[in-house]
C-alpha atoms as a PDB file:
ATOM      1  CA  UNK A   1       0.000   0.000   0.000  1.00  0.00           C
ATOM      2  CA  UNK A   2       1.286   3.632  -0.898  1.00  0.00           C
ATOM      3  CA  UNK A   3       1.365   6.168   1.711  1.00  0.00           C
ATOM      4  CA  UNK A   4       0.620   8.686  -0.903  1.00  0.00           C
ATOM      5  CA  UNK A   5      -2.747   6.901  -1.832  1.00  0.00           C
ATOM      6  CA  UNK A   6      -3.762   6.505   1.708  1.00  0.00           C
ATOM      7  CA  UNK A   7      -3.253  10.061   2.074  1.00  0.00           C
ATOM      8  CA  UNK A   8      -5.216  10.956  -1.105  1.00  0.00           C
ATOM      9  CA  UNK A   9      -7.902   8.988  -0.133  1.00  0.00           C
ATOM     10  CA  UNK A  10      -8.489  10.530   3.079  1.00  0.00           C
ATOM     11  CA  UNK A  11      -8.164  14.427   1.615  1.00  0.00           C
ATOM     12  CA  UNK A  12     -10.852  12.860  -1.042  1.00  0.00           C
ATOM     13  CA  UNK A  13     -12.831  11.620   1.686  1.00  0.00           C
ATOM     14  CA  UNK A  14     -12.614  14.781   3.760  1.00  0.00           C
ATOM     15  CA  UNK A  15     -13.293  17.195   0.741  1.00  0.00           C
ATOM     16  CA  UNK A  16     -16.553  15.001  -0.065  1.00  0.00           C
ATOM     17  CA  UNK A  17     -17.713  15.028   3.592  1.00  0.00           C
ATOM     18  CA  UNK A  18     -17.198  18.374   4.095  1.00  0.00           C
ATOM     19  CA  UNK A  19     -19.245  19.469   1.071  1.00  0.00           C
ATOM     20  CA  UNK A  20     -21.925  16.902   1.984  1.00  0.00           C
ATOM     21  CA  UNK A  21     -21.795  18.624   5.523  1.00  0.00           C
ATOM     22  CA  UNK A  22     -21.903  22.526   3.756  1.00  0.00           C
ATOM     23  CA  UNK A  23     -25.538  20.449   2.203  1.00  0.00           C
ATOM     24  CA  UNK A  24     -26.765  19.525   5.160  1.00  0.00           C
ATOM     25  CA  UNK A  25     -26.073  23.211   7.073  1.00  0.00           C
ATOM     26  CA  UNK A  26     -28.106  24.448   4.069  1.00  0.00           C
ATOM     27  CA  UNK A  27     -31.220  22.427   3.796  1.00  0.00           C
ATOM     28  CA  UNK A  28     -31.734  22.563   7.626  1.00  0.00           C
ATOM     29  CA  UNK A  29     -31.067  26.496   7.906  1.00  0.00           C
ATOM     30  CA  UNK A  30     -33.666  26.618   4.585  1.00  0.00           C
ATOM     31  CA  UNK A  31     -35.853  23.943   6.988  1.00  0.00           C
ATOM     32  CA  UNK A  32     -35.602  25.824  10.568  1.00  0.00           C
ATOM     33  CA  UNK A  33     -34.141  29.093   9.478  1.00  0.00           C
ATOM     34  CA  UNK A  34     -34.067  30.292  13.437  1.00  0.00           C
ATOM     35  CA  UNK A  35     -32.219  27.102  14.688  1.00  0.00           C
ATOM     36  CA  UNK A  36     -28.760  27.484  13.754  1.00  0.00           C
ATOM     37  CA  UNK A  37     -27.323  24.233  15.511  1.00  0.00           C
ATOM     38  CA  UNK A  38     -29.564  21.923  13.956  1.00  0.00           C
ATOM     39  CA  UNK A  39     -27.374  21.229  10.958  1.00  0.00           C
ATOM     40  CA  UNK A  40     -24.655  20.684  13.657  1.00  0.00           C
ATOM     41  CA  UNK A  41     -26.771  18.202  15.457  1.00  0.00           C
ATOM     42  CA  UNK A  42     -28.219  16.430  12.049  1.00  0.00           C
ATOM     43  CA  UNK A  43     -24.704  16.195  10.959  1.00  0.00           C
ATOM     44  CA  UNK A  44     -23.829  13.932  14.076  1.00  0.00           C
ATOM     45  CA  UNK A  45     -26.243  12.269  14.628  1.00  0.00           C
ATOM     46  CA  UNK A  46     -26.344  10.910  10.888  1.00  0.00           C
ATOM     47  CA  UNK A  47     -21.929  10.843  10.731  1.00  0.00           C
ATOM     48  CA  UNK A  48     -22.631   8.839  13.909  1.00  0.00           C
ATOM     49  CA  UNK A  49     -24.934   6.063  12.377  1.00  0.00           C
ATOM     50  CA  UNK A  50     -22.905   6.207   9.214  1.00  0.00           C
ATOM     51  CA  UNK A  51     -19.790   5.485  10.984  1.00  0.00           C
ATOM     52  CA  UNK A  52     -21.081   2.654  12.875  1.00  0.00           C
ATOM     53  CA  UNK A  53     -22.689   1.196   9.593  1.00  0.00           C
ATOM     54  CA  UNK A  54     -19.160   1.570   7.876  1.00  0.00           C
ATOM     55  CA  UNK A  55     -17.636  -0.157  11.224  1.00  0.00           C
ATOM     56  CA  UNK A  56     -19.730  -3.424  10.980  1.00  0.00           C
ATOM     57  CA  UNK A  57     -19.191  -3.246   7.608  1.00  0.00           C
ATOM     58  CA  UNK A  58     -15.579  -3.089   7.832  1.00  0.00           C
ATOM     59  CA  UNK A  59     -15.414  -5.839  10.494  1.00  0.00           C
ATOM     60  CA  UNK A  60     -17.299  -8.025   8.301  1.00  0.00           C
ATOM     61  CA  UNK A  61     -15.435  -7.410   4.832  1.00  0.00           C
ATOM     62  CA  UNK A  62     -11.956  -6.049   5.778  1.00  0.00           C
ATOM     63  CA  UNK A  63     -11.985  -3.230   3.439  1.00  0.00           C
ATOM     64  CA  UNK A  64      -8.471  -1.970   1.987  1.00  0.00           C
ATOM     65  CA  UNK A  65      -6.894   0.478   4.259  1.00  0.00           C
ATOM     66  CA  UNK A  66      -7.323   2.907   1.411  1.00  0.00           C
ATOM     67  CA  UNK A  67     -10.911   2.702   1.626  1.00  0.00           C
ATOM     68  CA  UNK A  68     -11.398   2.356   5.343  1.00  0.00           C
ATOM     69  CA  UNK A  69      -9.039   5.454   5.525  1.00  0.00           C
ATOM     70  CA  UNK A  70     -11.342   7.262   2.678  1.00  0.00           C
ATOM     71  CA  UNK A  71     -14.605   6.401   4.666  1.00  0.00           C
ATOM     72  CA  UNK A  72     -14.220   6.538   8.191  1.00  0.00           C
ATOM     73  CA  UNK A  73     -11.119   8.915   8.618  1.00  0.00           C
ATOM     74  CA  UNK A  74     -12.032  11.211   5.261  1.00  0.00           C
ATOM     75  CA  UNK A  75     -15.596  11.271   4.961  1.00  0.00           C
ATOM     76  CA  UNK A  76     -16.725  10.493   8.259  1.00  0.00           C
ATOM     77  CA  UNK A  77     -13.671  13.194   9.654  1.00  0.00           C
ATOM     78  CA  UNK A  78     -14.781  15.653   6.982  1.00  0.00           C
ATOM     79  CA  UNK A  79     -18.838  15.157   7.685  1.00  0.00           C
ATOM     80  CA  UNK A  80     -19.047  15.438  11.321  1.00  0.00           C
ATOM     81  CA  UNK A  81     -18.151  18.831  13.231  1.00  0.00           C
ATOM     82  CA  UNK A  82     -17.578  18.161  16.602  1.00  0.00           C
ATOM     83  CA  UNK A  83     -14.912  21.193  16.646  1.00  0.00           C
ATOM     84  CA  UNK A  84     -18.289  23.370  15.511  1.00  0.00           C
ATOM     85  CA  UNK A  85     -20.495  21.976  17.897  1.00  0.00           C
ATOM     86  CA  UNK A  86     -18.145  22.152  20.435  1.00  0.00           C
ATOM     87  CA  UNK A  87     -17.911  25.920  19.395  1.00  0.00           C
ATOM     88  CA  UNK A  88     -22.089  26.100  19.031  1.00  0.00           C
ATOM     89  CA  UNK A  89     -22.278  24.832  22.648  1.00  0.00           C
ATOM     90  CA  UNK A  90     -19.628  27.452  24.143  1.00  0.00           C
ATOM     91  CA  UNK A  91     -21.230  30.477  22.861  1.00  0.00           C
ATOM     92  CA  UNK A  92     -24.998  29.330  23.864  1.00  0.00           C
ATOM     93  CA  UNK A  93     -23.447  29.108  27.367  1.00  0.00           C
ATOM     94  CA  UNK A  94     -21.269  32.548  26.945  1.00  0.00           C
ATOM     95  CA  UNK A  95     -24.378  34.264  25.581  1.00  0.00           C
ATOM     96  CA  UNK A  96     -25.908  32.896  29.384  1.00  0.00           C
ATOM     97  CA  UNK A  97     -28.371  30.686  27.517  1.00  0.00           C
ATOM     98  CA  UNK A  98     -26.776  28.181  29.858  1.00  0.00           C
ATOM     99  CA  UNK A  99     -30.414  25.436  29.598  1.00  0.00           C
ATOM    100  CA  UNK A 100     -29.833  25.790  26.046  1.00  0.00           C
ATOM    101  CA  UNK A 101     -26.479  24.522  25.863  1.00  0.00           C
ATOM    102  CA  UNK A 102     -26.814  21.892  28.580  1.00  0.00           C
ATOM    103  CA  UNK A 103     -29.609  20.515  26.717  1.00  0.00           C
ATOM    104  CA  UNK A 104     -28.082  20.666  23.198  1.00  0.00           C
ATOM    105  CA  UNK A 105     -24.925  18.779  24.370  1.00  0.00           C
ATOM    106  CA  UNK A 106     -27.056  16.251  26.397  1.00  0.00           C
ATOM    107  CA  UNK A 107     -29.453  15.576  23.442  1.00  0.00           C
ATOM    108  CA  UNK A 108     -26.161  15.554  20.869  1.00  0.00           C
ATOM    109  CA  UNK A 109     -24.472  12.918  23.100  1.00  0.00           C
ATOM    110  CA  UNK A 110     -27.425  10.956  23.567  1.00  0.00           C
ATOM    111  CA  UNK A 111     -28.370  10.918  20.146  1.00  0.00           C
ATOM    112  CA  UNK A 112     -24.821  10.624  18.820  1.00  0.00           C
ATOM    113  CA  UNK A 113     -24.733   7.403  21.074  1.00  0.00           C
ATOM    114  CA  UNK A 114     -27.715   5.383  19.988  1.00  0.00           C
ATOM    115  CA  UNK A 115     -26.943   6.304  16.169  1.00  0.00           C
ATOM    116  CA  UNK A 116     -23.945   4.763  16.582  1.00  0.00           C
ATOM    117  CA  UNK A 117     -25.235   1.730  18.034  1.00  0.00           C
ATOM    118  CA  UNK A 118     -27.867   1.617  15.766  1.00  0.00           C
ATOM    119  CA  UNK A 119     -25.872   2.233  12.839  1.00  0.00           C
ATOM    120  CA  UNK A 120     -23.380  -0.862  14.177  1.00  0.00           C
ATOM    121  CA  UNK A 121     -26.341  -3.316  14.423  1.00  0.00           C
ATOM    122  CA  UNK A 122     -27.998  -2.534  11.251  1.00  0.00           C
ATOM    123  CA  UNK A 123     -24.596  -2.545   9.767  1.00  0.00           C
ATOM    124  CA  UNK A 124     -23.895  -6.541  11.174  1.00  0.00           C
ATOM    125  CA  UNK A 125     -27.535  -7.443  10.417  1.00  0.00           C
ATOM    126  CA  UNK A 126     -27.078  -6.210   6.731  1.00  0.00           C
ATOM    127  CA  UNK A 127     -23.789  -6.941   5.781  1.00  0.00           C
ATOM    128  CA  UNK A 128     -23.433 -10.646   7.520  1.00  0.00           C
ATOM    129  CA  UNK A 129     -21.026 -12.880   5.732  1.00  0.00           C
ATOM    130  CA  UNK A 130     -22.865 -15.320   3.171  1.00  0.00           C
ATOM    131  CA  UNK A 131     -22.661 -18.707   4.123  1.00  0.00           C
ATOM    132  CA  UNK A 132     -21.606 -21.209   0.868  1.00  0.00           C
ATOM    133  CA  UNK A 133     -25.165 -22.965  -0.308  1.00  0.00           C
ATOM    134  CA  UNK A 134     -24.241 -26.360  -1.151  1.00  0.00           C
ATOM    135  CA  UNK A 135     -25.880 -27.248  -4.735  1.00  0.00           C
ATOM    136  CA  UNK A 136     -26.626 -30.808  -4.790  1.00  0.00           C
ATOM    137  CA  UNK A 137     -27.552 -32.430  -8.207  1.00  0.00           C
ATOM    138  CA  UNK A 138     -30.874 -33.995  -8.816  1.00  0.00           C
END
């Protein structure tokens, strides 16, 4: 495996995540146009779930470590924004909207935790290794 392609992958990954994320900020500022975390919390919540799908998946099919490293490190990396909710959460609480940012980092944990989970047990249910059929002749 080349470094250099590992690398690549994951700046691919990143740049695609990112600009899925960008999306995402969009469509739920055009959706709730006074609720400026919610792409923040949509964004975890569903990099959560699709981390623990690719996780299953990965456990189950060994993917190269050029993929894993373009899916969970690049795409995954470049989706989420814990950096911006951790931002989101400290300026709710300097602004003294201190329930608001206790609750939005208790719901985003929560939810971040049973996406995960869920996204790890739908990923083992749907990518289970086949089992050989044995064809007998009639």
């Amino acid at each position: 495996m080349s470094e250099k392609r590992l690398i690549f992958a994951i700046a691919a990954g990143g740049m695609m995540g990112s600009m899925v994320r960008y999306g995402l900020s969009l469509l739920s500022l055009a959706a709730i146009p006074d609720w400026t975390i919610a792409g923040t919390l949509v964004a975890n919540i569903a990099g959560s779930l699709l981390i623990g799908l690719i996780a299953a998946w990965s456990v189950r099919r060994l993917p190269s470590p050029i993929l894993n490293g373009f899916l969970v490190t690049g795409f995954c990396g470049g989706f989420t924004t814990f950096s911006a909710f951790s931002l989101e959460a400290l300026l709710l609480a300097g602004s003294g909207a201190w329930s608001v940012a206790l609750g939005y980092v208790a719901s985003s944990i929560v939810s971040w935790l049973m996406a995960v989970w869920l996204g790890w047990h739908a990923g083992l249910a749907l990518f289970v290794a086949k089992e050989p059929t044995a064809h007998t002749k009639s």
